[in-house]
C-alpha atoms as a PDB file:
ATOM      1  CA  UNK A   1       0.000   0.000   0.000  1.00  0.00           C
ATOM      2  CA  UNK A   2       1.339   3.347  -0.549  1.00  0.00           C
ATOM      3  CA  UNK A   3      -0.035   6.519   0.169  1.00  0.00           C
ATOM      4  CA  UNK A   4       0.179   9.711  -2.145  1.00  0.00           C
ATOM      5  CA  UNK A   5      -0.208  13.178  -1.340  1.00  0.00           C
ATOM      6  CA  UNK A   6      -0.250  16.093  -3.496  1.00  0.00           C
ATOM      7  CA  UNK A   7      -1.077  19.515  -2.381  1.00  0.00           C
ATOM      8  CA  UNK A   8      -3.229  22.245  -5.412  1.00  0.00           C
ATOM      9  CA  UNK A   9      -2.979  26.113  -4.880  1.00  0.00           C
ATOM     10  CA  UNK A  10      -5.371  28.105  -6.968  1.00  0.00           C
ATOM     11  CA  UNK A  11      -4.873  31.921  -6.987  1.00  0.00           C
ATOM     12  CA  UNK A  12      -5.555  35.122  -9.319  1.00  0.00           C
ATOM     13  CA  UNK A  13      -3.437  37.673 -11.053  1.00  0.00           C
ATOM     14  CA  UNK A  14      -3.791  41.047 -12.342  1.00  0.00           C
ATOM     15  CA  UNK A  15      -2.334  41.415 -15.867  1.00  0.00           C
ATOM     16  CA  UNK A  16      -1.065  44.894 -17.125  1.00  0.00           C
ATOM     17  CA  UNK A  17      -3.991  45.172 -18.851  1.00  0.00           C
ATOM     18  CA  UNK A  18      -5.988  45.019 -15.580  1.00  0.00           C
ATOM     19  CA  UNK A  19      -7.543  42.153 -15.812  1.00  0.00           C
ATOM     20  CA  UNK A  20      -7.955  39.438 -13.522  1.00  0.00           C
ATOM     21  CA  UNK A  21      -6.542  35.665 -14.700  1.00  0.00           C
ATOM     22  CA  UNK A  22      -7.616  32.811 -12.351  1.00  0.00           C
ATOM     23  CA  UNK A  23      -4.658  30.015 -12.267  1.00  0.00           C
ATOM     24  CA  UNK A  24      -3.842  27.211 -10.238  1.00  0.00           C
ATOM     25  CA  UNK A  25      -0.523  24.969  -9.229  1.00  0.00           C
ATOM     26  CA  UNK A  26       0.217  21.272  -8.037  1.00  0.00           C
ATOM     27  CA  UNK A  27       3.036  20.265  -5.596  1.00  0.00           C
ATOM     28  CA  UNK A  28       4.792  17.256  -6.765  1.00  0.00           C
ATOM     29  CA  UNK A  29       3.374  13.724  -5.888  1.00  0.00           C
ATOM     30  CA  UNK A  30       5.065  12.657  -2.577  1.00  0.00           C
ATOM     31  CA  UNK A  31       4.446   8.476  -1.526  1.00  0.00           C
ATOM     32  CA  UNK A  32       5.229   6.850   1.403  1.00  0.00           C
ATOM     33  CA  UNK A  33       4.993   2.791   1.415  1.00  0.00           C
ATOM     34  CA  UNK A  34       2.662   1.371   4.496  1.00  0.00           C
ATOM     35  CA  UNK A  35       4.970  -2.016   5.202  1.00  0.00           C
ATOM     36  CA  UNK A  36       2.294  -3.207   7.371  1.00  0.00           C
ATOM     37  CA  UNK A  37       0.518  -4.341   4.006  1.00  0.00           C
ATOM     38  CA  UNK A  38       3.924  -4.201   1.862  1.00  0.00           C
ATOM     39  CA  UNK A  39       5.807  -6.940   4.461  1.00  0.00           C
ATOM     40  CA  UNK A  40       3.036 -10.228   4.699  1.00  0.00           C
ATOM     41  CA  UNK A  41       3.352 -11.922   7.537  1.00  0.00           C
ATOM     42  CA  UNK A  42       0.874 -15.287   7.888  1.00  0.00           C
ATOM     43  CA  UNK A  43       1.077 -17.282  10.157  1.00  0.00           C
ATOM     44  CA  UNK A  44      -1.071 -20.805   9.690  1.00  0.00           C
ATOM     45  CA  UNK A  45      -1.287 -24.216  11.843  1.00  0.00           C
ATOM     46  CA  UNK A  46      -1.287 -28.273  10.303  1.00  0.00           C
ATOM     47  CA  UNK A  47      -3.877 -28.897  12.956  1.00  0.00           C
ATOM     48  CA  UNK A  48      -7.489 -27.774  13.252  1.00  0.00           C
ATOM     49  CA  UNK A  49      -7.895 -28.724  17.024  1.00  0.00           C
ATOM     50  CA  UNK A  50      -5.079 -30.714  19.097  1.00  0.00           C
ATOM     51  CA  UNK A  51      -6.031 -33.266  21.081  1.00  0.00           C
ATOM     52  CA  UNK A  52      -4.150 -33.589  25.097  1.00  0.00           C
ATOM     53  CA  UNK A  53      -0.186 -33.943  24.602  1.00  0.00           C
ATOM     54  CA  UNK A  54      -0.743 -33.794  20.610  1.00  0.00           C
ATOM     55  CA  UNK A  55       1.716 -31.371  18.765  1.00  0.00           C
ATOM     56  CA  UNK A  56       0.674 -29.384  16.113  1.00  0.00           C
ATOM     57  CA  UNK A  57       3.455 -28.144  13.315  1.00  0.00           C
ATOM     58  CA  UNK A  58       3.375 -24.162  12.989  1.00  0.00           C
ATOM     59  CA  UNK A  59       4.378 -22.175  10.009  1.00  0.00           C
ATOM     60  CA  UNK A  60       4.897 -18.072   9.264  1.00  0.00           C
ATOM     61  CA  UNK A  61       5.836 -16.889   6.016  1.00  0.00           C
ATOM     62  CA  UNK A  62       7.271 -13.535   5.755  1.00  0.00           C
ATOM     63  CA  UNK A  63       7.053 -11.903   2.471  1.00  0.00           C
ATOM     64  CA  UNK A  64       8.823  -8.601   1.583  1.00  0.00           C
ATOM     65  CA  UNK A  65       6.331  -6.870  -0.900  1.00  0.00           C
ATOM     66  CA  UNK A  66       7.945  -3.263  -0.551  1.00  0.00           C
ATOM     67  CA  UNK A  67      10.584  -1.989  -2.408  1.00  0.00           C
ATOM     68  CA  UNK A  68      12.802  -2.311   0.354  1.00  0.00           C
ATOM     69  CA  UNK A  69      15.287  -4.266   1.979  1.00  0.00           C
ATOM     70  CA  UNK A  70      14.267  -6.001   4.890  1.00  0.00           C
ATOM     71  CA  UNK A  71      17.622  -6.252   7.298  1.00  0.00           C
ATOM     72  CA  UNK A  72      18.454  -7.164  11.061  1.00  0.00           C
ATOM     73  CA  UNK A  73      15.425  -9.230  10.573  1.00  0.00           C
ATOM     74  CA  UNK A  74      14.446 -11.141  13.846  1.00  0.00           C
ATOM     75  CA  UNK A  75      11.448 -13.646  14.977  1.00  0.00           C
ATOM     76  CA  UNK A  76       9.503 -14.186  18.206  1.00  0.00           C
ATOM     77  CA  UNK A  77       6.939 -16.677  18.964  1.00  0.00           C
ATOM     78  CA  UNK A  78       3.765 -15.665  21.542  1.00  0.00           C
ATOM     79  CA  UNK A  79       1.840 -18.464  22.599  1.00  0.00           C
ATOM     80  CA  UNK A  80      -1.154 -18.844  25.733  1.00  0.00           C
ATOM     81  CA  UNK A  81      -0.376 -20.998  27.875  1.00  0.00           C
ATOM     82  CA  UNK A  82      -1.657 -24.007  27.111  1.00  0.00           C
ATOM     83  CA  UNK A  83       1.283 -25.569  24.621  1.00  0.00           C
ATOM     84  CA  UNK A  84       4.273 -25.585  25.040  1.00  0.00           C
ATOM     85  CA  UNK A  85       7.062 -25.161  22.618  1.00  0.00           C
ATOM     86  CA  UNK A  86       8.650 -28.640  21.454  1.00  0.00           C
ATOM     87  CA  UNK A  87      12.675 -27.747  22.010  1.00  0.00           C
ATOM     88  CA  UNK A  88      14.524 -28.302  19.263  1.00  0.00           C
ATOM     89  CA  UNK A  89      12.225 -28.082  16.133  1.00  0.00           C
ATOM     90  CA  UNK A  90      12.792 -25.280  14.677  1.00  0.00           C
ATOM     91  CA  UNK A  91      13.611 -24.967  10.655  1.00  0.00           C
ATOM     92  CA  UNK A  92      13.753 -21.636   8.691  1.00  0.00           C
ATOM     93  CA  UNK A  93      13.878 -22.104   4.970  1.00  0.00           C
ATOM     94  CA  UNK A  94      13.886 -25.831   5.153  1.00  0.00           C
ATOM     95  CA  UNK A  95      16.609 -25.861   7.465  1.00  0.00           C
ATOM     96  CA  UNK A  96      16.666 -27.117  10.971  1.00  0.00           C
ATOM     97  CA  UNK A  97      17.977 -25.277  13.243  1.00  0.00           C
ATOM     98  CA  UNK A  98      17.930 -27.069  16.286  1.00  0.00           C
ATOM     99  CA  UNK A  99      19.644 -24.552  19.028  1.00  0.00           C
ATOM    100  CA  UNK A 100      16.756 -21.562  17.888  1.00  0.00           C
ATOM    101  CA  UNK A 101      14.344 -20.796  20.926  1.00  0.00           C
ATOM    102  CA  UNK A 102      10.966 -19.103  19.322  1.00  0.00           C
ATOM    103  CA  UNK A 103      10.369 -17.322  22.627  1.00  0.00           C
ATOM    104  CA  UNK A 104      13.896 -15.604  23.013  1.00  0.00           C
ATOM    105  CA  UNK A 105      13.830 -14.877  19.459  1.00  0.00           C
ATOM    106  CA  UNK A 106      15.937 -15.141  16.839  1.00  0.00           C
ATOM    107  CA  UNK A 107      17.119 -13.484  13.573  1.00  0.00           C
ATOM    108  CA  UNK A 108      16.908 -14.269  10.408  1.00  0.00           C
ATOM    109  CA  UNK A 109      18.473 -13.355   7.034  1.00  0.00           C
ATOM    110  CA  UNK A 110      17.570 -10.561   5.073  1.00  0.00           C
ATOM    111  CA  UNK A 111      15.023 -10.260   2.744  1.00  0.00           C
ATOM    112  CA  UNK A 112      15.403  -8.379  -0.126  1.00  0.00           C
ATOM    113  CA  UNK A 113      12.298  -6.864  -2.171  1.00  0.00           C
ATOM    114  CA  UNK A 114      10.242  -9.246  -3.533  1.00  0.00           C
ATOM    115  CA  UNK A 115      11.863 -11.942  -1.156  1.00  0.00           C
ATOM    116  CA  UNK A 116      10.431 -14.600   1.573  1.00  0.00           C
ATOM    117  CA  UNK A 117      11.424 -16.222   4.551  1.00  0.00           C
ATOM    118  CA  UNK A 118       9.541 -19.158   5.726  1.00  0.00           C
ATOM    119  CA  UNK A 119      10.062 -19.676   9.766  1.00  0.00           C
ATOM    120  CA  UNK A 120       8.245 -23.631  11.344  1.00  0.00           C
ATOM    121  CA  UNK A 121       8.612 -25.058  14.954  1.00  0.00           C
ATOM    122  CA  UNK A 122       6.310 -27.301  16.712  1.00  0.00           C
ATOM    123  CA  UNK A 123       3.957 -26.898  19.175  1.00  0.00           C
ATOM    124  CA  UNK A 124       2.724 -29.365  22.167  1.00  0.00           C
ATOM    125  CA  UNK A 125      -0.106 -29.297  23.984  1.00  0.00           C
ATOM    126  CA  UNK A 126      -0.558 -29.795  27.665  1.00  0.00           C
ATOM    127  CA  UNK A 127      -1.729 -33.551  29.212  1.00  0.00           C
ATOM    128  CA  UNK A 128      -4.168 -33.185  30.990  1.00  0.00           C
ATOM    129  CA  UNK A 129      -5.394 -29.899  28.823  1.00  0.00           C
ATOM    130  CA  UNK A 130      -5.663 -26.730  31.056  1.00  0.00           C
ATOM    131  CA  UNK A 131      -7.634 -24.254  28.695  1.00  0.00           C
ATOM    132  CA  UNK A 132      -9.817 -25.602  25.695  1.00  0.00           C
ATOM    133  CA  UNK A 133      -8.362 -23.178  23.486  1.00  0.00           C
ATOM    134  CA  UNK A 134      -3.681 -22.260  22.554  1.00  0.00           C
ATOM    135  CA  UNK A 135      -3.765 -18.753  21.058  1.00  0.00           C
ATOM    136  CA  UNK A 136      -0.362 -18.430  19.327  1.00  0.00           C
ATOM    137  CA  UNK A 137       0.623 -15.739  17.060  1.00  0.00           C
ATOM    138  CA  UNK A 138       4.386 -14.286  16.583  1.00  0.00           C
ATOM    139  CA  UNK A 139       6.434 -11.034  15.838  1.00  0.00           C
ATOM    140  CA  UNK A 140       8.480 -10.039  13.734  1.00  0.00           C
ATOM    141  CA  UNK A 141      11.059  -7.020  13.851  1.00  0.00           C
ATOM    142  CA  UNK A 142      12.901  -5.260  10.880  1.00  0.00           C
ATOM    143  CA  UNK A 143      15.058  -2.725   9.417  1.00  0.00           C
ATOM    144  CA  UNK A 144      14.770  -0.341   6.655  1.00  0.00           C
ATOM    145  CA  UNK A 145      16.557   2.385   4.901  1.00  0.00           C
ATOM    146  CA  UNK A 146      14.419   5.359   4.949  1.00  0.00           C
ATOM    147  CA  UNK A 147      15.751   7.786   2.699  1.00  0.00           C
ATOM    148  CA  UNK A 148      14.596  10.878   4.635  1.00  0.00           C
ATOM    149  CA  UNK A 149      15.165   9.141   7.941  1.00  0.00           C
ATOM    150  CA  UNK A 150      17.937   6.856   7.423  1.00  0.00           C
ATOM    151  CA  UNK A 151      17.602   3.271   9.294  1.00  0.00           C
ATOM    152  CA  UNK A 152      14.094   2.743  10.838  1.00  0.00           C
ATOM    153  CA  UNK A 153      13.264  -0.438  13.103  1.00  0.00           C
ATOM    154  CA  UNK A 154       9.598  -1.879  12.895  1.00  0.00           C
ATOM    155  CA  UNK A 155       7.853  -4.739  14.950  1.00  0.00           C
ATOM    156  CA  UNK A 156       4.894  -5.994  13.762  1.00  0.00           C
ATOM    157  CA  UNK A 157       2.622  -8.960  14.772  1.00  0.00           C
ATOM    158  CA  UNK A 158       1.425 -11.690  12.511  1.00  0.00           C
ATOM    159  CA  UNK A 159      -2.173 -12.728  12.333  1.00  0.00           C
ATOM    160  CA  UNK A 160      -3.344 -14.913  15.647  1.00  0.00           C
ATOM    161  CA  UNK A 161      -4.283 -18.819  15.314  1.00  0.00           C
ATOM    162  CA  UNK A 162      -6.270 -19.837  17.622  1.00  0.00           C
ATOM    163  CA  UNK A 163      -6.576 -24.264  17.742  1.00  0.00           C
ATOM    164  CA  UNK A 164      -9.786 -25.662  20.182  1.00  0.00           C
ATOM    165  CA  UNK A 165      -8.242 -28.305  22.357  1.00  0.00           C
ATOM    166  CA  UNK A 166     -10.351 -31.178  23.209  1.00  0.00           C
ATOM    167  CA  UNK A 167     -10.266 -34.254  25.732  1.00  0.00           C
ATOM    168  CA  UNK A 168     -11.029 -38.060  24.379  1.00  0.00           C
ATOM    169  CA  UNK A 169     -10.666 -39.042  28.138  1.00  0.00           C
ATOM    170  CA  UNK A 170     -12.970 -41.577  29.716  1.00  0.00           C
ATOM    171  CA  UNK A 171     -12.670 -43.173  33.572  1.00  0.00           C
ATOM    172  CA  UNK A 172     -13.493 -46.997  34.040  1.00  0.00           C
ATOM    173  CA  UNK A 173     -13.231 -47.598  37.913  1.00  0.00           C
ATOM    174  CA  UNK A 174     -14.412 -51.278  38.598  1.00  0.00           C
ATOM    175  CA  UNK A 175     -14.357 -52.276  42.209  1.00  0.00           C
ATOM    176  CA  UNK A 176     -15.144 -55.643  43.961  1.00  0.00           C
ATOM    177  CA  UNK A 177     -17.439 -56.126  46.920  1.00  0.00           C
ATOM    178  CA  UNK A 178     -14.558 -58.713  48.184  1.00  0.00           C
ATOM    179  CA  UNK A 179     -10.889 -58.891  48.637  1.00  0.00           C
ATOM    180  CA  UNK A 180     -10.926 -62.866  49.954  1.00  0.00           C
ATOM    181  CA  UNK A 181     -13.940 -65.350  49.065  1.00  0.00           C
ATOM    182  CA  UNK A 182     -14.267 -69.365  49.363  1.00  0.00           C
ATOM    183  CA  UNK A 183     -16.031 -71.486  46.943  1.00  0.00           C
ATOM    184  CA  UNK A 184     -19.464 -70.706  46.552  1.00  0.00           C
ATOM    185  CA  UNK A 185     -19.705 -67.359  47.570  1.00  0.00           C
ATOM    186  CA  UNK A 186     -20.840 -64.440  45.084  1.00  0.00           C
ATOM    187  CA  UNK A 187     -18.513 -61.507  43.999  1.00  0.00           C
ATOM    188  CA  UNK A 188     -19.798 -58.230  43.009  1.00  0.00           C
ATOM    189  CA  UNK A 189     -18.309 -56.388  40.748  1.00  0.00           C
ATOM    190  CA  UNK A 190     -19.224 -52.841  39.675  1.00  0.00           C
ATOM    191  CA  UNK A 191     -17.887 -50.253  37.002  1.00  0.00           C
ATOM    192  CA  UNK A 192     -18.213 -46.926  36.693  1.00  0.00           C
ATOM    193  CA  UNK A 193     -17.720 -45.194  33.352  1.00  0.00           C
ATOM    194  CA  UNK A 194     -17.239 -41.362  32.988  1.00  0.00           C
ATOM    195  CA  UNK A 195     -16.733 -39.425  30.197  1.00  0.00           C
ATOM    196  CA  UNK A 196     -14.342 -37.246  31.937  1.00  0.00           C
ATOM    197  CA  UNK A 197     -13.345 -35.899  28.110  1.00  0.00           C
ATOM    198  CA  UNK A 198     -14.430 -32.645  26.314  1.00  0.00           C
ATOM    199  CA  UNK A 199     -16.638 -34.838  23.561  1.00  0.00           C
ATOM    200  CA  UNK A 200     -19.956 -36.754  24.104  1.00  0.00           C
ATOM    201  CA  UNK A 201     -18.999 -40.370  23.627  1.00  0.00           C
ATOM    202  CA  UNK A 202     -21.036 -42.178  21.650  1.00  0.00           C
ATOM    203  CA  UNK A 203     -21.655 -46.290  20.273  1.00  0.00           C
ATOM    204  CA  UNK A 204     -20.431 -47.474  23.978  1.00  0.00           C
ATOM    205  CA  UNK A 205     -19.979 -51.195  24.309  1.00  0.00           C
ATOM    206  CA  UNK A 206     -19.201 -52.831  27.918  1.00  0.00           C
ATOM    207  CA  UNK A 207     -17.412 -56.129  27.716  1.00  0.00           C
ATOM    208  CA  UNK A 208     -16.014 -57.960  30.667  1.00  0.00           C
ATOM    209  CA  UNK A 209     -14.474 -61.069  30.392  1.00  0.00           C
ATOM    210  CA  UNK A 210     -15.869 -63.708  33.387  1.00  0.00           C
ATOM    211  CA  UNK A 211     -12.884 -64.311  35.290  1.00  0.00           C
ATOM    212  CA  UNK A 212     -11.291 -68.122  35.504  1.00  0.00           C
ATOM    213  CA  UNK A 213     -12.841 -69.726  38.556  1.00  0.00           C
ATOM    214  CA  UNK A 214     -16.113 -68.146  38.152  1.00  0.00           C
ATOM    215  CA  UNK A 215     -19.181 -68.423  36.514  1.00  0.00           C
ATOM    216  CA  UNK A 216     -21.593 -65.703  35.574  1.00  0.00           C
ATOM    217  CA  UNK A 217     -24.841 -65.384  37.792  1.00  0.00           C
ATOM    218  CA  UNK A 218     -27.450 -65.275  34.849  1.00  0.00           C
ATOM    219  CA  UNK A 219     -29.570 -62.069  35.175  1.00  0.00           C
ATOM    220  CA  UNK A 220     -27.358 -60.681  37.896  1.00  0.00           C
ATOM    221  CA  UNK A 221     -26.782 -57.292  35.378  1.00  0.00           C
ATOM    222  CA  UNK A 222     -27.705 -54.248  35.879  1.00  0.00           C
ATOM    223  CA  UNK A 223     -27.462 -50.677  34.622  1.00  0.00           C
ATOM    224  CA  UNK A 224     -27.705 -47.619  36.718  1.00  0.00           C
ATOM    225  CA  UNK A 225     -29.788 -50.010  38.942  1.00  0.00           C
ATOM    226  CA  UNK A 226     -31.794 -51.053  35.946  1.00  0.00           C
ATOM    227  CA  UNK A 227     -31.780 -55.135  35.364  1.00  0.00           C
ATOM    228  CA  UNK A 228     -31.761 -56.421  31.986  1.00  0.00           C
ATOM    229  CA  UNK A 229     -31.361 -60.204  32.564  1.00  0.00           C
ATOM    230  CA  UNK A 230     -30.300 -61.223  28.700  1.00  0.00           C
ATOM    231  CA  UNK A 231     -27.437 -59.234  29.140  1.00  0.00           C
ATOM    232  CA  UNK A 232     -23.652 -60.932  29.310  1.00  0.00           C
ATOM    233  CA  UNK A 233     -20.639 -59.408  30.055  1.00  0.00           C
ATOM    234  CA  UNK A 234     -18.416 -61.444  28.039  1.00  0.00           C
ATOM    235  CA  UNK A 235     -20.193 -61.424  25.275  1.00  0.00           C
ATOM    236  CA  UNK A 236     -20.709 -57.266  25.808  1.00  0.00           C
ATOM    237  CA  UNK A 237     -23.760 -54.969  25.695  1.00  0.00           C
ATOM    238  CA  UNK A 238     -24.401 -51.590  24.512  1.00  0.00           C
ATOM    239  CA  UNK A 239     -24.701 -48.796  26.906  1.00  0.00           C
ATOM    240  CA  UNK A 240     -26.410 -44.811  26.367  1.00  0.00           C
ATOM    241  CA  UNK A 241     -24.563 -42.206  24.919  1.00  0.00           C
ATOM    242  CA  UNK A 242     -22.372 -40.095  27.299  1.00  0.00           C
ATOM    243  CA  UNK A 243     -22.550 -36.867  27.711  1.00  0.00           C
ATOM    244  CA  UNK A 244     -19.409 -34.709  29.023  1.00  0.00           C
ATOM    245  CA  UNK A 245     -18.850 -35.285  32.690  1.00  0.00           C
ATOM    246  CA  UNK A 246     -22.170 -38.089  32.418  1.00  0.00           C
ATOM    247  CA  UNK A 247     -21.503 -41.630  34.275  1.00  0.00           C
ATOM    248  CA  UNK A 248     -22.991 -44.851  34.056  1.00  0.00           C
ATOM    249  CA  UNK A 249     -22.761 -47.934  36.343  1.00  0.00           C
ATOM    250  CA  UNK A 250     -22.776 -51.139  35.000  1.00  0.00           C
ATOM    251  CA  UNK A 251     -23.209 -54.096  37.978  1.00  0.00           C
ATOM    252  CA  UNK A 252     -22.923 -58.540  37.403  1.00  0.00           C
ATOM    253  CA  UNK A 253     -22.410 -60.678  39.818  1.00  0.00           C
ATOM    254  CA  UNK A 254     -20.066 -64.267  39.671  1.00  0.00           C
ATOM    255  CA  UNK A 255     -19.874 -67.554  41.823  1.00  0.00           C
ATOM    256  CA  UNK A 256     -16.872 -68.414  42.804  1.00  0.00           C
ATOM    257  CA  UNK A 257     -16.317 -72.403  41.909  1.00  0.00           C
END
């Protein structure tokens, strides 16, 4: 983008004759170049959403669209708090550069006019997830030769990504009404499953194998106190759709032989 300015003086003149002439006068055309539109910086994501302790590749591509040089170029990275950077993973141009840390900084070569630099590192998300959303954008500072000014430093941010974070978590907590038995006695066993995940869980199927030594007491199941005799743990049974933070309790009893 560059702006232009030109300024217009109109005036009148009194020729020896004595009459009056109407004229008018332009400046010259001066321009200065925005580089917040000339100098693109994008930054973009490989992942849509990240999942708990998922990493996520993240690219910014700086493009010099002005007619100057871009020097003393450097590169920060600004992230929530919610990822972490993965150590190690930076490349710039295709090349790794292991030792770079996105959140000291670091620079980069220049870029001459019509020139691009493309700057990727990874991203990891915290496990268990402490936010449902990483915000990460970056900044990036450079020089130019003003010719009025001389050398003029700029820091400018790129555009913000912003990834949803979700949970798959569920809880199964199965317990036993007995820690020592003889033959002939029942065990209980119940299990409780949570979705303790961001996303309704859906198509459940319980399965529990009947342990060696034991034999199923037919009709013994039960569902959030409900019975439903035909049911058989090792051959498995559908449950209801879960909700996020919804339980269910699934209950069977075996003899011990």
């Amino acid at each position: 983008m560059i702006v232009k300015n030109q300024s217009n003086v109109t005036f009148d003149y009194v020729l020896p004759d004595q009459s009056t002439i109407s004229g008018e006068q332009n400046s010259n055309i001066v321009e200065t170049e925005i580089l917040t539109y000339a100098v693109s910086r994008v930054k973009s994501s490989d992942k849509t959403f990240l999942n708990e302790g998922e990493t996520a590749r993240q690219k910014v591509v700086i493009t010099n669209n002005s007619a100057a040089t871009l020097t003393a170029m450097l590169f920060k990275d600004i992230m929530s708090s919610e990822a972490t950077h993965v150590a190690g993973s930076v490349s710039v141009d295709g090349v790794a550069q292991p030792t770079y840390d996105p959140i000291a900084g670091f620079s980069l070569a220049d870029i001459p006019s019509g020139g691009s630099s493309t700057v990727e590192y990874s991203i990891l998300s915290n496990n268990p997830k402490t936010g449902n959303t990483v915000k990460n954008s970056g900044a990036v500072t450079y020089t130019v030769e003003d010719p009025i000014r001389g050398p003029v430093t700029y820091t400018e941010p790129t555009n913000l990504v912003t990834i949803p974070l979700i949970s798959t978590r569920m809880s199964v907590v199965k317990s036993v009404d007995k820690a020592y038995a003889t033959a002939g006695e029942k065990l209980h066993y119940v299990s409780v499953i949570t979705n303790t995940g961001s996303l309704d869980k859906t198509n459940l199927q319980f399965q529990d194998a009947i342990p060696a030594g034991t034999q199923l007491v037919v009709g013994s199941v039960k569902i959030d106190g409900v019975s439903y005799p035909a049911y058989d743990p090792s051959t498995g049974f559908p449950l209801n759709d879960l909700a996020v933070g919804a339980s269910v309790t699934v209950e069977f009893d075996v003899t011990v032989i």
